[in-house]
PDB file of N, CA and C in Angstrom:
ATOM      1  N   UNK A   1     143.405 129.703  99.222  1.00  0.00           N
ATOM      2  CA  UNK A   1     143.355 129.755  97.783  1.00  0.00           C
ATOM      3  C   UNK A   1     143.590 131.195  97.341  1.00  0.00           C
ATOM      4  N   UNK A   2     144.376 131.403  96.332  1.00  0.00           N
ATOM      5  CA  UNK A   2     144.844 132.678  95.780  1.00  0.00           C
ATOM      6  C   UNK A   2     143.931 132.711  94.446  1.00  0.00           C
ATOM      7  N   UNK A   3     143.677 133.537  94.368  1.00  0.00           N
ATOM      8  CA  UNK A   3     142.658 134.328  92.853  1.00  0.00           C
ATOM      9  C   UNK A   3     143.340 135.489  92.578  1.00  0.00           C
ATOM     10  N   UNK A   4     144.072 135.633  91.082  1.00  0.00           N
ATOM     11  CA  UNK A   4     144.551 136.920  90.909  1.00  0.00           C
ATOM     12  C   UNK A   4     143.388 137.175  89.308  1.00  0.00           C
ATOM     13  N   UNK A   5     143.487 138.617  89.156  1.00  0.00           N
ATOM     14  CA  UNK A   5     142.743 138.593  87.877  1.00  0.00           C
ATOM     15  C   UNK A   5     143.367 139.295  87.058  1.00  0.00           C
ATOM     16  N   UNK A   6     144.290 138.683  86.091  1.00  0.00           N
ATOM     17  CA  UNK A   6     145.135 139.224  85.473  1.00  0.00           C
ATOM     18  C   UNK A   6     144.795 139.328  83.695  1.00  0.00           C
ATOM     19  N   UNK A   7     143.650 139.371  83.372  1.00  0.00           N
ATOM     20  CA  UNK A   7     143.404 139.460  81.777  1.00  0.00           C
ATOM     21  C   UNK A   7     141.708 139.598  81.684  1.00  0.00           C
ATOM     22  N   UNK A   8     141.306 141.067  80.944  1.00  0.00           N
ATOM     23  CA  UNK A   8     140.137 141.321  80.996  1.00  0.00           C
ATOM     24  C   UNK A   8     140.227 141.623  79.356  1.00  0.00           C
ATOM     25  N   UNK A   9     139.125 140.472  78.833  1.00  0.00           N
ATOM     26  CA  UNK A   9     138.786 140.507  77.359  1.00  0.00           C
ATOM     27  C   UNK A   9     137.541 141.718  77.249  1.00  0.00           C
ATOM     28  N   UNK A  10     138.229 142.956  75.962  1.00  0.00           N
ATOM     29  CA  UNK A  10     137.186 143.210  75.921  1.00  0.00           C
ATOM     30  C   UNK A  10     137.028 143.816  73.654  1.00  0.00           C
ATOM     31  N   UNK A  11     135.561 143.695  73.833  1.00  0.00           N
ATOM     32  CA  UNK A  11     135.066 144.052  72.338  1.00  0.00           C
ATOM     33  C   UNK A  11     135.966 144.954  71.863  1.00  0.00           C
ATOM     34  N   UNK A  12     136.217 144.530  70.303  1.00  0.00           N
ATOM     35  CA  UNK A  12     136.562 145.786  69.454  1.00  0.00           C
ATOM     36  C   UNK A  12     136.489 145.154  67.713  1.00  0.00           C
ATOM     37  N   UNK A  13     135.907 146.392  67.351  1.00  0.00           N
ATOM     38  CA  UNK A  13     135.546 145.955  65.729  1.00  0.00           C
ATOM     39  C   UNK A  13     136.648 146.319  64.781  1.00  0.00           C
ATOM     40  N   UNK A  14     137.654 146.928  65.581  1.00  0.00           N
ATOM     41  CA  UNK A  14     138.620 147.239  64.599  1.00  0.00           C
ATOM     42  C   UNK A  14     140.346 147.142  65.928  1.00  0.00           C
ATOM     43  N   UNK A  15     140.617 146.093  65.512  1.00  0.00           N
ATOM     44  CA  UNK A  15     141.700 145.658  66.266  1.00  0.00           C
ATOM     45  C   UNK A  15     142.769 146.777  66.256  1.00  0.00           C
ATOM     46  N   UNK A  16     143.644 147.385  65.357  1.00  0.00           N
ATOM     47  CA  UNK A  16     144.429 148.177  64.795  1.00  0.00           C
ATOM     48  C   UNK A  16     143.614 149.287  65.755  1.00  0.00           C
ATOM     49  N   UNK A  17     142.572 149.978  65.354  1.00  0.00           N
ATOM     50  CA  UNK A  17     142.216 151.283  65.884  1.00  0.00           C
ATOM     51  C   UNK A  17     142.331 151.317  67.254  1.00  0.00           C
ATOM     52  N   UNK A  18     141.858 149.973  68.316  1.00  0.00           N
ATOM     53  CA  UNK A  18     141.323 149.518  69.487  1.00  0.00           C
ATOM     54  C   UNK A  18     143.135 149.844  69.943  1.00  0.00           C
ATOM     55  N   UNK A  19     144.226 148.881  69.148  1.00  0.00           N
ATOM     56  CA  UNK A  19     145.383 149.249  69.536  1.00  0.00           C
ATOM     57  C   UNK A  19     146.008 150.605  69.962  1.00  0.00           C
ATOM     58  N   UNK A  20     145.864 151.342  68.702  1.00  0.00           N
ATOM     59  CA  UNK A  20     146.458 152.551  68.725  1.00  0.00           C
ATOM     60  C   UNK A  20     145.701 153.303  69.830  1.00  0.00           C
ATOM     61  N   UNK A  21     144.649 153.286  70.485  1.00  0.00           N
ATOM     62  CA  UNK A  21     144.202 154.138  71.007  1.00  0.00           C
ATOM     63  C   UNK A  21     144.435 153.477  72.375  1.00  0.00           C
ATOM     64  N   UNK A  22     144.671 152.528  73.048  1.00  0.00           N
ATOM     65  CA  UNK A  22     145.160 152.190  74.038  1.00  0.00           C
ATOM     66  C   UNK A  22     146.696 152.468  74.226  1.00  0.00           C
ATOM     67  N   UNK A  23     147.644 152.168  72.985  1.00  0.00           N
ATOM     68  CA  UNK A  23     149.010 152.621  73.319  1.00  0.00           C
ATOM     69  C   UNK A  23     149.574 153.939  72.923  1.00  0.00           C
ATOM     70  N   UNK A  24     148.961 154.449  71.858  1.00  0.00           N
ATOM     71  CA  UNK A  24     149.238 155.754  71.576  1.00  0.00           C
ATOM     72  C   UNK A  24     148.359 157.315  72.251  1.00  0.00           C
ATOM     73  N   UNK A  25     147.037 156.886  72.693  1.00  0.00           N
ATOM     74  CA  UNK A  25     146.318 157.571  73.611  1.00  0.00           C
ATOM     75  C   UNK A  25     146.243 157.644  74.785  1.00  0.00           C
ATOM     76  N   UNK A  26     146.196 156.274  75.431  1.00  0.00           N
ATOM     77  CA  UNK A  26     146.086 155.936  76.821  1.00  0.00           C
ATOM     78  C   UNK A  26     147.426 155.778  77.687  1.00  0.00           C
ATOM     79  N   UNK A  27     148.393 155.345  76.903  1.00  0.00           N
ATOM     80  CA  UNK A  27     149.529 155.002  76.850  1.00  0.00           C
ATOM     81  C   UNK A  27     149.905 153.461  77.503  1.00  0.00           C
ATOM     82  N   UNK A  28     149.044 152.347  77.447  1.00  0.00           N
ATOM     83  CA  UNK A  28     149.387 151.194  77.597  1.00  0.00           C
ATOM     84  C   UNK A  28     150.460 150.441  77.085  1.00  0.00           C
ATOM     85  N   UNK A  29     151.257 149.677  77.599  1.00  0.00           N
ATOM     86  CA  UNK A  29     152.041 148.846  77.290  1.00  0.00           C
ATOM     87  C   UNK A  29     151.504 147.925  76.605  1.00  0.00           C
ATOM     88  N   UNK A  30     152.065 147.897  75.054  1.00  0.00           N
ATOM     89  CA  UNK A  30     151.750 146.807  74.057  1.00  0.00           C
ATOM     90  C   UNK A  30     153.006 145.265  74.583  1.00  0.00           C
ATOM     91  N   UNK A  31     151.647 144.038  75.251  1.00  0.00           N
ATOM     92  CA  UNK A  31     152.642 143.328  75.957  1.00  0.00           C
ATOM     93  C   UNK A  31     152.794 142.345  74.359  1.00  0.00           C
ATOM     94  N   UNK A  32     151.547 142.241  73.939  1.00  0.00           N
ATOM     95  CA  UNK A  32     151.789 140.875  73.110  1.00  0.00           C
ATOM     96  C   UNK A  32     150.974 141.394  71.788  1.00  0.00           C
ATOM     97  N   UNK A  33     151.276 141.076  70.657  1.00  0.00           N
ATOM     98  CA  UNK A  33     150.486 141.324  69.002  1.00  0.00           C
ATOM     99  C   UNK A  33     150.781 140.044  68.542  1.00  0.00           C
ATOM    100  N   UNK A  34     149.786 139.036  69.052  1.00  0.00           N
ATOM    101  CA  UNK A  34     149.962 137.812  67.988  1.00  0.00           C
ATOM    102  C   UNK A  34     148.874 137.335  67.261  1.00  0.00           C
ATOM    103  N   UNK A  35     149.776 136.233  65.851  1.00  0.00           N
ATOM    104  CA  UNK A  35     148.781 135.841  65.304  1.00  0.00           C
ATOM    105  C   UNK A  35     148.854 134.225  65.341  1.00  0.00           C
ATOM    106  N   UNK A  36     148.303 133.625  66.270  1.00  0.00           N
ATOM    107  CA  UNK A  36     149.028 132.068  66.702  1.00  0.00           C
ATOM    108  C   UNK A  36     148.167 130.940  65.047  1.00  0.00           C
ATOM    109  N   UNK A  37     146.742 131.550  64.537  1.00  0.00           N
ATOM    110  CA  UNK A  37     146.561 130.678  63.380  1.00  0.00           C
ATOM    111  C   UNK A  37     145.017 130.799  63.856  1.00  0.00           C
ATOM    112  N   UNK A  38     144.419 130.160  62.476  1.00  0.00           N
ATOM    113  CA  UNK A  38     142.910 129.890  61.745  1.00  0.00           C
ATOM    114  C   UNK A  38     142.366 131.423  62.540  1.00  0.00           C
ATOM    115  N   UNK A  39     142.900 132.219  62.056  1.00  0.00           N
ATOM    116  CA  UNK A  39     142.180 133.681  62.194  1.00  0.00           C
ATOM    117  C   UNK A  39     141.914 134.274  63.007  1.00  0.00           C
ATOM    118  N   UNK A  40     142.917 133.893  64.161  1.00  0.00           N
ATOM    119  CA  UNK A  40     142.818 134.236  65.616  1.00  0.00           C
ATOM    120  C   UNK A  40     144.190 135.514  65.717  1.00  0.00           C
ATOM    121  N   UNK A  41     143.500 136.436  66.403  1.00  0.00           N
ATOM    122  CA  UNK A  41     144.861 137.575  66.624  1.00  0.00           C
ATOM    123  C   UNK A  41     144.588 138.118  67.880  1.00  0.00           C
ATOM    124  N   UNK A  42     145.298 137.847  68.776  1.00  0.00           N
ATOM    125  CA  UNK A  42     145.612 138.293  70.257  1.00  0.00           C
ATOM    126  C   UNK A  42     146.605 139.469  70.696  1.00  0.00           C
ATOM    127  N   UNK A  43     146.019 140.381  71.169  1.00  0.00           N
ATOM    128  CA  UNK A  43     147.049 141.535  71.428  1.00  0.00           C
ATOM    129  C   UNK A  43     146.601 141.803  72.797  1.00  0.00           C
ATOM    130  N   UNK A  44     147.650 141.915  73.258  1.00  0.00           N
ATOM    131  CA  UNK A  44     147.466 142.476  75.223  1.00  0.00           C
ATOM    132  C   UNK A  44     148.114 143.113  75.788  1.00  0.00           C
ATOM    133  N   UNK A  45     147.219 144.222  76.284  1.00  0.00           N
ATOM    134  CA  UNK A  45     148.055 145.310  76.491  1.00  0.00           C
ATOM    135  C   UNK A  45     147.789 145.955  78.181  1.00  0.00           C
ATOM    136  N   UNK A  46     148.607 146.465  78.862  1.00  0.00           N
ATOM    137  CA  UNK A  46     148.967 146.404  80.188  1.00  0.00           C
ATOM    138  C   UNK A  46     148.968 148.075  80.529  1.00  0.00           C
ATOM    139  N   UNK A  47     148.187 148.506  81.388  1.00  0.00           N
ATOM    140  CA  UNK A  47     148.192 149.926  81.751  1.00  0.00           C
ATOM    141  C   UNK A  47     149.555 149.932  82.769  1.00  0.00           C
ATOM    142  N   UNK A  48     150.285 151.191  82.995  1.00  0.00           N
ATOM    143  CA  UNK A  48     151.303 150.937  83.637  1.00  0.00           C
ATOM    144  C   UNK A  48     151.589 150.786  84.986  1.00  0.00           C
ATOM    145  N   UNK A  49     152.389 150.132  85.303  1.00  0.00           N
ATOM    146  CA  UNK A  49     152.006 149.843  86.736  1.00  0.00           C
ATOM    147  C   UNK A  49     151.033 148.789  86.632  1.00  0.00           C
ATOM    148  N   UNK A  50     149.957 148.084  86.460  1.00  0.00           N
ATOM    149  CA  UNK A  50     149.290 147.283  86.582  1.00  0.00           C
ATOM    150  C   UNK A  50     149.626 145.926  86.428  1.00  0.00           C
ATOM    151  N   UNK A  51     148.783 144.966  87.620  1.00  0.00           N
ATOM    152  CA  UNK A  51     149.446 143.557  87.096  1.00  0.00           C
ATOM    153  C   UNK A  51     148.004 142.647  86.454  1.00  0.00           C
ATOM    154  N   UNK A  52     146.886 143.895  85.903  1.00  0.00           N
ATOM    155  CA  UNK A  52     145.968 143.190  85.119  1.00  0.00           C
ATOM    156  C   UNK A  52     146.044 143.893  83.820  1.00  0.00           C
ATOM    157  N   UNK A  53     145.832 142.725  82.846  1.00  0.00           N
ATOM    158  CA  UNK A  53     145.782 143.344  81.464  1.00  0.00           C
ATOM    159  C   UNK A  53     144.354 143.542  80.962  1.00  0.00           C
ATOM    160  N   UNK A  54     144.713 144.067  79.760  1.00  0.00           N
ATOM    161  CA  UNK A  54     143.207 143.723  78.528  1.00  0.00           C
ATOM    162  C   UNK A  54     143.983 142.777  77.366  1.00  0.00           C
ATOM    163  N   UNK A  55     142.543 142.377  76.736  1.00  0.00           N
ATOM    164  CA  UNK A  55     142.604 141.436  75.539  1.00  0.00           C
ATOM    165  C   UNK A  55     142.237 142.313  74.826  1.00  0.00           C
ATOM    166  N   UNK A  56     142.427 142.244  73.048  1.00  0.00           N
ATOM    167  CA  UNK A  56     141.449 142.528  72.010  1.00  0.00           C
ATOM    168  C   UNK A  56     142.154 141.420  71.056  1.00  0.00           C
ATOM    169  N   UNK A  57     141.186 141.522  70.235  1.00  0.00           N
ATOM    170  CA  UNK A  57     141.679 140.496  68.961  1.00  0.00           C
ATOM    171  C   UNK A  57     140.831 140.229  68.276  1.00  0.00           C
ATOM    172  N   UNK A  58     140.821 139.318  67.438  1.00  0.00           N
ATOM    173  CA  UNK A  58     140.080 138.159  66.546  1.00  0.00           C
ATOM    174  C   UNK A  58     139.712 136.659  66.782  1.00  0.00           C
ATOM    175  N   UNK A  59     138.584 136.648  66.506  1.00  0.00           N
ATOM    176  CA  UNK A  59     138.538 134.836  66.547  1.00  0.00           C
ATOM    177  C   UNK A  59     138.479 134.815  68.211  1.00  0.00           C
ATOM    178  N   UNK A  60     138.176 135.689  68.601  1.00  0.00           N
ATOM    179  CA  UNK A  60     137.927 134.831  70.167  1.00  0.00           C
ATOM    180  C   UNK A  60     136.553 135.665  70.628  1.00  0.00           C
ATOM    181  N   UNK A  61     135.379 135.193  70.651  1.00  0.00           N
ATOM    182  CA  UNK A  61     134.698 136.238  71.042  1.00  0.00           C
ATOM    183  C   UNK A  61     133.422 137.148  70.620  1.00  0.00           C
ATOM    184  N   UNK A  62     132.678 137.999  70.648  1.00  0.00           N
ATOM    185  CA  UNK A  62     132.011 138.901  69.469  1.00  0.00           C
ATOM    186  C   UNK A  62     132.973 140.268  69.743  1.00  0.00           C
ATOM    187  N   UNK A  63     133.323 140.249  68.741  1.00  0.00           N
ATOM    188  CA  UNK A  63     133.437 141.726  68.065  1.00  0.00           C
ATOM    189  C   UNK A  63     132.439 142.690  68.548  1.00  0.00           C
ATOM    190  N   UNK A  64     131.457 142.665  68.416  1.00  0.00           N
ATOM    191  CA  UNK A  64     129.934 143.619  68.250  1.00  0.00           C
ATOM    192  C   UNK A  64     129.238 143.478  69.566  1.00  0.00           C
ATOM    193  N   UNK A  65     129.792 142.472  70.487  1.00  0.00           N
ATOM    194  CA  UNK A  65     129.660 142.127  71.353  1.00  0.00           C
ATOM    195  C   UNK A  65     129.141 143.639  72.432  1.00  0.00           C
ATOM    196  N   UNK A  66     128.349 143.764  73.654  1.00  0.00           N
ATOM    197  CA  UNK A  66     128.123 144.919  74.480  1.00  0.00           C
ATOM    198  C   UNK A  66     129.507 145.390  74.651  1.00  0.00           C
ATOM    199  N   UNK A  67     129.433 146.185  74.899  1.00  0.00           N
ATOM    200  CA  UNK A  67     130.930 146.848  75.561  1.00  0.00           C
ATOM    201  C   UNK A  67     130.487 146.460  77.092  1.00  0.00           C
ATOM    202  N   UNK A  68     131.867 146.411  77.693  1.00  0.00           N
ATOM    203  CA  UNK A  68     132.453 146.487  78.850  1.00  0.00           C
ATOM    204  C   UNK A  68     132.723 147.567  79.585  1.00  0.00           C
ATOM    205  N   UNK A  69     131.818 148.097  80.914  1.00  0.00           N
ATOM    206  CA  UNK A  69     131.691 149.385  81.159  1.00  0.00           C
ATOM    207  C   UNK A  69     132.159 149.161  83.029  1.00  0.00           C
ATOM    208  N   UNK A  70     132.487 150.548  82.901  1.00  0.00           N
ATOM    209  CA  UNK A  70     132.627 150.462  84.785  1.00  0.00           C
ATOM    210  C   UNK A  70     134.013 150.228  85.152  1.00  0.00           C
ATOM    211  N   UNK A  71     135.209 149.794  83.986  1.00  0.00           N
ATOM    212  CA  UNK A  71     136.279 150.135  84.180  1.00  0.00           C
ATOM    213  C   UNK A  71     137.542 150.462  85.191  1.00  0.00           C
ATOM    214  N   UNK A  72     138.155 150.489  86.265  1.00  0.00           N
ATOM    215  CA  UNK A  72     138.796 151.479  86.886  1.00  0.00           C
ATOM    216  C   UNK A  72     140.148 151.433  86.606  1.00  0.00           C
ATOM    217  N   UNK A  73     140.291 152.759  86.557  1.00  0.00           N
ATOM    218  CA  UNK A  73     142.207 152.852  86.766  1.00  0.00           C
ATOM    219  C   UNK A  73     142.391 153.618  87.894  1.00  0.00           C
ATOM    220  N   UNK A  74     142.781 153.123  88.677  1.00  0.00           N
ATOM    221  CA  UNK A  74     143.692 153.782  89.860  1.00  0.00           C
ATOM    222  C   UNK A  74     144.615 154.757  89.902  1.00  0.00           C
ATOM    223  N   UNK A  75     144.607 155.710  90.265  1.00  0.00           N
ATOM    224  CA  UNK A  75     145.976 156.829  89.917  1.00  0.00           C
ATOM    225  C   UNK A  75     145.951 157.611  91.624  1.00  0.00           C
ATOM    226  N   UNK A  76     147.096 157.937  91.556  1.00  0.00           N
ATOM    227  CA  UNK A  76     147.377 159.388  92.588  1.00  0.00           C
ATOM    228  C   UNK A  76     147.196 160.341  92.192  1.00  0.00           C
ATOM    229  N   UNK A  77     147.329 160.947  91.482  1.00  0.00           N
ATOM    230  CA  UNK A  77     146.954 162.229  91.076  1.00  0.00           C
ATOM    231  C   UNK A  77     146.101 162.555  90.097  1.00  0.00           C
ATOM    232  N   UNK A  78     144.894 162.178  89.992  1.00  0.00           N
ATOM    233  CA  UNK A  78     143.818 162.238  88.732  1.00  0.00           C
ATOM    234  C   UNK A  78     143.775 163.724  87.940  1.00  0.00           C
ATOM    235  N   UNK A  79     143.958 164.804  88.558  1.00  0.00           N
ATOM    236  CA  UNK A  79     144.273 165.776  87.507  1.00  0.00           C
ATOM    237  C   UNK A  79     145.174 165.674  86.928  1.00  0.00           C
ATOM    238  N   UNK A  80     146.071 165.303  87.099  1.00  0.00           N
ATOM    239  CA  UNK A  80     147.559 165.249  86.158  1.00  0.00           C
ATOM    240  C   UNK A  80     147.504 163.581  85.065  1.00  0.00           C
ATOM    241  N   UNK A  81     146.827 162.912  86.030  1.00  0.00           N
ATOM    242  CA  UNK A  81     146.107 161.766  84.690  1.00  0.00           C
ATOM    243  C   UNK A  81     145.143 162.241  83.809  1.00  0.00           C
ATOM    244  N   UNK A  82     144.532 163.168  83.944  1.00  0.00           N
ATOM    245  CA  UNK A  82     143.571 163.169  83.149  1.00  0.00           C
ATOM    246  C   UNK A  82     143.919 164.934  82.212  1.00  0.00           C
ATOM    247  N   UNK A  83     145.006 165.528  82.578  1.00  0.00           N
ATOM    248  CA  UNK A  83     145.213 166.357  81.749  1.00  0.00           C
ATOM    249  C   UNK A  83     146.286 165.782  80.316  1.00  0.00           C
ATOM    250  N   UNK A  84     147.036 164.134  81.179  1.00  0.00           N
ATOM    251  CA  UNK A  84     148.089 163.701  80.320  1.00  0.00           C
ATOM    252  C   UNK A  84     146.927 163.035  79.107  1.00  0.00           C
ATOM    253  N   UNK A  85     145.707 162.371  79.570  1.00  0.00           N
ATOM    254  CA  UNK A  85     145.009 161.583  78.716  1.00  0.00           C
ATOM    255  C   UNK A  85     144.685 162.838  77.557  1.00  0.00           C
ATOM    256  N   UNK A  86     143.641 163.701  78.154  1.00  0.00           N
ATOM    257  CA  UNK A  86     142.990 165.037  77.322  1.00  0.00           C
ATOM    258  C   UNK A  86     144.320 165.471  76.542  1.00  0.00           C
ATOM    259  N   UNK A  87     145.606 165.822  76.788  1.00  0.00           N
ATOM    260  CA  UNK A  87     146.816 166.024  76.161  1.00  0.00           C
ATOM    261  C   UNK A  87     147.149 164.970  74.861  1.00  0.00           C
ATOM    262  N   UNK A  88     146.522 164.120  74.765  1.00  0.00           N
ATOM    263  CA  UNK A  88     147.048 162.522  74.183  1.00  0.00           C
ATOM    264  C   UNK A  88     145.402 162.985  73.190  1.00  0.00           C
ATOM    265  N   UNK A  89     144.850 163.775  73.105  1.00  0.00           N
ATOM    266  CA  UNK A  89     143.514 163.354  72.680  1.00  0.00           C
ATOM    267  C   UNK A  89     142.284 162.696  73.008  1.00  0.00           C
ATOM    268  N   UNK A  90     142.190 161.949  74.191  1.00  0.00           N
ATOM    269  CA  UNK A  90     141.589 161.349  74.495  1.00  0.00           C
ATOM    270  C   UNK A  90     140.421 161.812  75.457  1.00  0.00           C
ATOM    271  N   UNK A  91     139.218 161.992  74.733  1.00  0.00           N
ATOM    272  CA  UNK A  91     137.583 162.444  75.732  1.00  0.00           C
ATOM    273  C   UNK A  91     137.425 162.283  76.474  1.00  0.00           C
ATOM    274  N   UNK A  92     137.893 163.060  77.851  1.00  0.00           N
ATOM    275  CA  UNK A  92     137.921 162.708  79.284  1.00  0.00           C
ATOM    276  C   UNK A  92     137.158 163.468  79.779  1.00  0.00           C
ATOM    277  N   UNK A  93     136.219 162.848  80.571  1.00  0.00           N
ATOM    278  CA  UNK A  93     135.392 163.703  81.044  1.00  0.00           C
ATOM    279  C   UNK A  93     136.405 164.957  82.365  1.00  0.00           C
ATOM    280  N   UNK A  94     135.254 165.954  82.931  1.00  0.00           N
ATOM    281  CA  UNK A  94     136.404 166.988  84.142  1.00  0.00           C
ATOM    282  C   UNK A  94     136.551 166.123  85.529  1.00  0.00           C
ATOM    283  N   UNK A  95     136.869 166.337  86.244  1.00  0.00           N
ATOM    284  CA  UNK A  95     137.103 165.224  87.603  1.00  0.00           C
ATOM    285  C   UNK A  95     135.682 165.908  88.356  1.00  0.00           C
ATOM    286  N   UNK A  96     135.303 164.346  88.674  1.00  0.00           N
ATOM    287  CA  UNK A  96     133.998 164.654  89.518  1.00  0.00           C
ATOM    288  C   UNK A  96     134.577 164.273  90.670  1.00  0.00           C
ATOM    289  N   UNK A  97     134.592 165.068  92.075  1.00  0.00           N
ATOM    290  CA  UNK A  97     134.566 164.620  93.206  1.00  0.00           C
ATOM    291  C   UNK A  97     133.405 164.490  93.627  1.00  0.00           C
ATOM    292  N   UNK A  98     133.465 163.108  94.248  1.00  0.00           N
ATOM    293  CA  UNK A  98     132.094 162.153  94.802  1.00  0.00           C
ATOM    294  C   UNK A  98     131.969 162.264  96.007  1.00  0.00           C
ATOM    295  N   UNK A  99     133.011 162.754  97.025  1.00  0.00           N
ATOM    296  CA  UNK A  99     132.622 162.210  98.471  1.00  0.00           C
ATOM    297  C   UNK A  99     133.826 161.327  98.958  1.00  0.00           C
ATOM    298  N   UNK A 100     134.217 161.771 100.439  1.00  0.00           N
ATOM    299  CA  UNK A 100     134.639 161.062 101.103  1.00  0.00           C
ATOM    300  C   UNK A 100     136.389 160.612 100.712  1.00  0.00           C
ATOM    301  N   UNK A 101     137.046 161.661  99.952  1.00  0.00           N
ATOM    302  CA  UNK A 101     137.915 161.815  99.454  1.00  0.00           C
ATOM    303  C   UNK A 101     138.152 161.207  97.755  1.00  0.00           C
ATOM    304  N   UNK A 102     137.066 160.889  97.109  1.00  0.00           N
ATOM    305  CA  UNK A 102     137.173 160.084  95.896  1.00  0.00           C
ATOM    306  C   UNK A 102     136.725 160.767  94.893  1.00  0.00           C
ATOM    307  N   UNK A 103     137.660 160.597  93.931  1.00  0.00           N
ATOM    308  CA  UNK A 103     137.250 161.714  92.415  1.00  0.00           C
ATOM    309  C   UNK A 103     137.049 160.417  91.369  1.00  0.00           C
ATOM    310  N   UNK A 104     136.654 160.839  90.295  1.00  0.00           N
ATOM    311  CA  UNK A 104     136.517 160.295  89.150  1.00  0.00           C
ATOM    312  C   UNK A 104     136.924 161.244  87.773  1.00  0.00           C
ATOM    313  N   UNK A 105     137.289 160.657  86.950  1.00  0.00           N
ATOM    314  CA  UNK A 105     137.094 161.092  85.884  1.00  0.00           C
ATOM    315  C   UNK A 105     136.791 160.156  84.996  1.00  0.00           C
ATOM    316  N   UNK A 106     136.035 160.272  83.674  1.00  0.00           N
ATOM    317  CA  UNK A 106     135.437 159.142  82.668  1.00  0.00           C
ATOM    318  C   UNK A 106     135.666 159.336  81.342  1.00  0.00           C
ATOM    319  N   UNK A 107     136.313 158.413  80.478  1.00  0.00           N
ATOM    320  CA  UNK A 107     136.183 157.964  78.937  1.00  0.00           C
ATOM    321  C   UNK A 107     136.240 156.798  78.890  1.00  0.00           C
ATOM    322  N   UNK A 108     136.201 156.947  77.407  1.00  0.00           N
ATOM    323  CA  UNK A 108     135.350 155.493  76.339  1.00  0.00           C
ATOM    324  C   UNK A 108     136.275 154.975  75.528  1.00  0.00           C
ATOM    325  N   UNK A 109     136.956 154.254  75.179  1.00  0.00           N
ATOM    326  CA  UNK A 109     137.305 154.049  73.762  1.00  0.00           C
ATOM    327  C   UNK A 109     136.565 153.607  73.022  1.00  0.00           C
ATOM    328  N   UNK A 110     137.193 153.387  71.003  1.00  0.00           N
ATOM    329  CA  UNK A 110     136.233 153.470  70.243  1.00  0.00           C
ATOM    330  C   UNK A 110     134.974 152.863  70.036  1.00  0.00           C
ATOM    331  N   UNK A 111     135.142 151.630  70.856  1.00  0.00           N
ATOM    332  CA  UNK A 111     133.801 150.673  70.870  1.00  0.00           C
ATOM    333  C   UNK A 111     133.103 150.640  72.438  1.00  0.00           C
ATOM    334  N   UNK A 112     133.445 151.792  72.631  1.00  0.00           N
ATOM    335  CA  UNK A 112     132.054 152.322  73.806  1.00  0.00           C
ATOM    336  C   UNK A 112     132.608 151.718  75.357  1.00  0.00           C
ATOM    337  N   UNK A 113     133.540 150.689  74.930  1.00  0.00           N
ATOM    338  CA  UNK A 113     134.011 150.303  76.626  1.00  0.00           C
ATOM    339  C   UNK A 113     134.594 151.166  77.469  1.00  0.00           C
ATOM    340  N   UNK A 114     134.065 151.461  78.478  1.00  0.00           N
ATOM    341  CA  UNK A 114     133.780 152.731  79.467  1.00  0.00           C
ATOM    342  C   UNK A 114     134.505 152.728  80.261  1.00  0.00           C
ATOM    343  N   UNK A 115     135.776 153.014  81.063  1.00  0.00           N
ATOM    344  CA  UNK A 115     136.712 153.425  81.901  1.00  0.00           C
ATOM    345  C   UNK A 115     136.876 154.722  82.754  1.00  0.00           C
ATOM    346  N   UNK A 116     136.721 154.653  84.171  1.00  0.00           N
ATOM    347  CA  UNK A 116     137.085 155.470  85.297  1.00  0.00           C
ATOM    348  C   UNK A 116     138.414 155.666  85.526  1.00  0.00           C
ATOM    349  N   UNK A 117     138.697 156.531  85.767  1.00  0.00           N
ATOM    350  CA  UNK A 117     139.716 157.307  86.183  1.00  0.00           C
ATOM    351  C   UNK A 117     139.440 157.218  87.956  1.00  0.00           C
ATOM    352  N   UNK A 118     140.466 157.140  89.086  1.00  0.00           N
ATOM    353  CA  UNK A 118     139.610 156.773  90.245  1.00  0.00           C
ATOM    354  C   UNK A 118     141.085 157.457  90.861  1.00  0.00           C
ATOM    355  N   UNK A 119     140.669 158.660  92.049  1.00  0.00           N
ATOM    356  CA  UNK A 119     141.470 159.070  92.817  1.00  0.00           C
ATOM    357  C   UNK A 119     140.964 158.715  94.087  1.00  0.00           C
ATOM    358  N   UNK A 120     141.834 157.747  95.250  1.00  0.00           N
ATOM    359  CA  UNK A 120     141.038 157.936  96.003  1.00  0.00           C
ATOM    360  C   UNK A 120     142.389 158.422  97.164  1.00  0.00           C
ATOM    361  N   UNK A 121     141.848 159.444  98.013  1.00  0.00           N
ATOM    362  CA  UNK A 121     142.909 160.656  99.122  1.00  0.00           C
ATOM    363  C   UNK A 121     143.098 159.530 100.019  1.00  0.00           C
ATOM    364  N   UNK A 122     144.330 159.056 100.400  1.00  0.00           N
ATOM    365  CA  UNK A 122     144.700 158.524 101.447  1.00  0.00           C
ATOM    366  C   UNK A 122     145.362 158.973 102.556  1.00  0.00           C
TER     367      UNK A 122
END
């Protein structure tokens, strides 16, 4: 049996803001902005390289809902990810190396859902 996990819904109280700051900050691929009906709006957007997305929208969900924390993005070179994010505006924490060849770095977008930055030396 195959399990892929390709769509992670998460909170946002302001759809538009939640957007812009994933494609204009983070630089995600805006895959989908729809509005299929009775007050439902689905937008999904794809970090690059990745074959899992995020959700935000309307009508599916709480809004106000906890945030979604613990996050990871995978990169090779986490200083140069995380000087392009801090370059873009975006509150990145400095790279913590943890041990055992693995760094981190950490931000939030606007509704608190928490994302790692994750180098790990191969």
């Amino acid at each position: 049996m195959q399990m892929r996990l390709e769509l992670v819904p998460l909170p946002a109280r302001d759809v538009d803001r939640s957007k812009a700051f994933y494609v204009d900050q983070v630089g995600f691929v805006l895959d989908h902005d729809v509005e299929p009906g009775n007050g439902m709006r689905v937008v999904q957007l794809t970090p690059p390289g990745s074959a899992c997305s995020i959700v935000i929208g309307t009508g599916m969900g709480d809004p106000a809902g906890p945030p979604v924390t613990g996050l990871h993005l995978v990169v090779d070179d986490i200083a140069a990810a995380r000087s392009e994010l801090a370059g873009r505006g975006v509150d990145v924490s400095e790279v913590v190396p943890v041990g055992g060849g693995v760094s981190y770095a950490y931000f939030a977008d606007p509704d608190g859902n928490s994302w790692a930055l994750q180098q790990i030396d191969r």
